[in-house]
Protein backbone atom coordinates (compact mmCIF):
# COMPACT_ATOMS: atom_id res chain seq x y z
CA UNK A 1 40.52 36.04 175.69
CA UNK A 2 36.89 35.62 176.24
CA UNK A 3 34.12 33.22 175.91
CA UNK A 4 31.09 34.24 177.05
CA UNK A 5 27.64 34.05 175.44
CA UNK A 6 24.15 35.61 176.99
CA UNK A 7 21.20 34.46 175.17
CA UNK A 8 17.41 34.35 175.98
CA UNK A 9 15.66 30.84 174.79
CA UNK A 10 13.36 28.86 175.38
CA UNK A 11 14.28 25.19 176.47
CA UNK A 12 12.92 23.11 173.54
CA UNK A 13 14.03 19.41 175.11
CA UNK A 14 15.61 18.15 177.76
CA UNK A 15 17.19 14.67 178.71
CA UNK A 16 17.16 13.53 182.26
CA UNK A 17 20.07 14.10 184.56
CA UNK A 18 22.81 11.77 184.02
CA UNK A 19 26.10 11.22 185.77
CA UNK A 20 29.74 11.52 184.21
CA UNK A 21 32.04 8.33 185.90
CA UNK A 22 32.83 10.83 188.39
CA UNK A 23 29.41 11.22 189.63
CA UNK A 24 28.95 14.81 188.12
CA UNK A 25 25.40 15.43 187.20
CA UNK A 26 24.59 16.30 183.50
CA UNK A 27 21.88 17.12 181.78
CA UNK A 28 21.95 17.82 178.17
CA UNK A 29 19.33 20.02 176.06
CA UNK A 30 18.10 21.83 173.29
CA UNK A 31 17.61 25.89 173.67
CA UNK A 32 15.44 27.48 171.14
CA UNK A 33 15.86 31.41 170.02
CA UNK A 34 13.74 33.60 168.14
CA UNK A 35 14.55 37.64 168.10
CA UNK A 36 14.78 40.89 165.58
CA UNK A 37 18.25 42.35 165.40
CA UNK A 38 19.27 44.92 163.88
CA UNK A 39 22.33 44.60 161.28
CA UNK A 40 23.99 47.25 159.35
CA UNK A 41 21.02 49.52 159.89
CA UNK A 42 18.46 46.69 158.48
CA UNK A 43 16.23 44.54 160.54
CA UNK A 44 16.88 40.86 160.48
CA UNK A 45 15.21 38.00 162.10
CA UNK A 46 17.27 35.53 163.90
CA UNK A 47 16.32 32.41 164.65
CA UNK A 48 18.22 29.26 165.66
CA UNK A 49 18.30 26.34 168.31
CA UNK A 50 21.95 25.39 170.12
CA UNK A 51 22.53 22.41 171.95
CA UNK A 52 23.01 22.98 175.69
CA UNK A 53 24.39 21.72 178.32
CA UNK A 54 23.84 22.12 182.55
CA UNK A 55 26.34 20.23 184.88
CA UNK A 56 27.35 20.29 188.61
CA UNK A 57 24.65 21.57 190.90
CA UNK A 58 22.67 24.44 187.98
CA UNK A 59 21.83 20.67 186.55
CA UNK A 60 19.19 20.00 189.25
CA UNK A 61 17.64 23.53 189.04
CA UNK A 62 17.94 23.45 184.78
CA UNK A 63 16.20 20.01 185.14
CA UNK A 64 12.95 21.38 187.29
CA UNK A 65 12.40 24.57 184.84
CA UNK A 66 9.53 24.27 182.83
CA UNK A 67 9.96 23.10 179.00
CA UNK A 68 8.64 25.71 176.87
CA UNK A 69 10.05 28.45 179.60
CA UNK A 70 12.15 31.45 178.45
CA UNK A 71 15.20 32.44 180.43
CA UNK A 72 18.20 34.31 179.89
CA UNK A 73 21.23 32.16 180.18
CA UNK A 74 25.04 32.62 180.88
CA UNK A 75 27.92 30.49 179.58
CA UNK A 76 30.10 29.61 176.95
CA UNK A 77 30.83 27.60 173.86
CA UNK A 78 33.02 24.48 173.96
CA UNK A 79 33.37 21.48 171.30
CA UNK A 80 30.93 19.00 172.22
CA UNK A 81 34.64 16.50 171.95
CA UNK A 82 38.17 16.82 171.28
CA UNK A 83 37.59 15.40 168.13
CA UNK A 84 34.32 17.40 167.15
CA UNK A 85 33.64 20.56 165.26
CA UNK A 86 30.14 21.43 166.82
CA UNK A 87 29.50 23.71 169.68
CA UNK A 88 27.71 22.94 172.62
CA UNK A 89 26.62 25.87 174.75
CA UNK A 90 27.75 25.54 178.72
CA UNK A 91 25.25 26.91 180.69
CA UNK A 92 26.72 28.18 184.12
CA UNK A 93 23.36 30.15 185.55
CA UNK A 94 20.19 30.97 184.04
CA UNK A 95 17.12 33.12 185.52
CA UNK A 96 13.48 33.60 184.16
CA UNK A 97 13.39 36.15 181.33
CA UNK A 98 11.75 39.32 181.98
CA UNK A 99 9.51 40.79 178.80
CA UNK A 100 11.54 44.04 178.64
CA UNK A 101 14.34 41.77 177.09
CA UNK A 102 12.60 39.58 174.97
C-alpha cells in the first residue's frame, strides 16, 4: 500500500522546534496551497492549507526556511493521534520550488 503525498506550498506558520521525551526535534506547521487543476476536462481551483509536521534532523533545516517560501515537499499523511480523525502531513524532505511547477 502507499502513502505518499507531493505538494508545493507555501509555509504559512511555524512553531519553534520542540523536543518529544525522547529528545526528537519537532516542529509543527501550517502549509498553504493554491493551484488550477484540471478535473474531468474542467478547470478547478484548489486551494487549501494542511497541517504539517518536520521531525528528526529535516526539523532544523524546515525551521531556517523562510515563512512565506514555496517548496515542494515529500511525505505522508498520518492521524495527528490514535484517537484523532485529522491528518497531519509528515514531511520527510522538501526543496525550493522551481516556477515551471508552480
Amino acid at each position: 500500500m502507499y502513502n505518499q503525498l507531493r505538494v508545493t506550498a507555501l509555509i504559512a506558520e511555524r512553531d519553534e522546534i520542540r523536543y518529544t521525551p525522547a529528545g526528537l526535534p519537532i516542529v509543527n506547521a501550517s502549509l498553504q496551497h493554491s493551484s488550477q487543476q484540471t478535473e474531468a476536462g474542467i478547470a478547478r481551483l484548489t486551494e487549501f492549507e494542511i497541517p504539517a509536521v518536520a521531525a528528526g534532523e529535516l526539523s532544523k533545516r524546515f525551521s531556517q526556511a523562510p515563512l512565506g517560501g514555496l517548496y515542494e515537499f515529500t511525505g505522508f499523511l498520518a492521524k495527528k493521534n490514535r484517537n484523532s480523525r485529522t491528518l497531519v502531513f509528515h514531511i520527510i524532505d522538501f526543496r525550493a520550488a522551481e516556477a515551471a511547477h508552480i
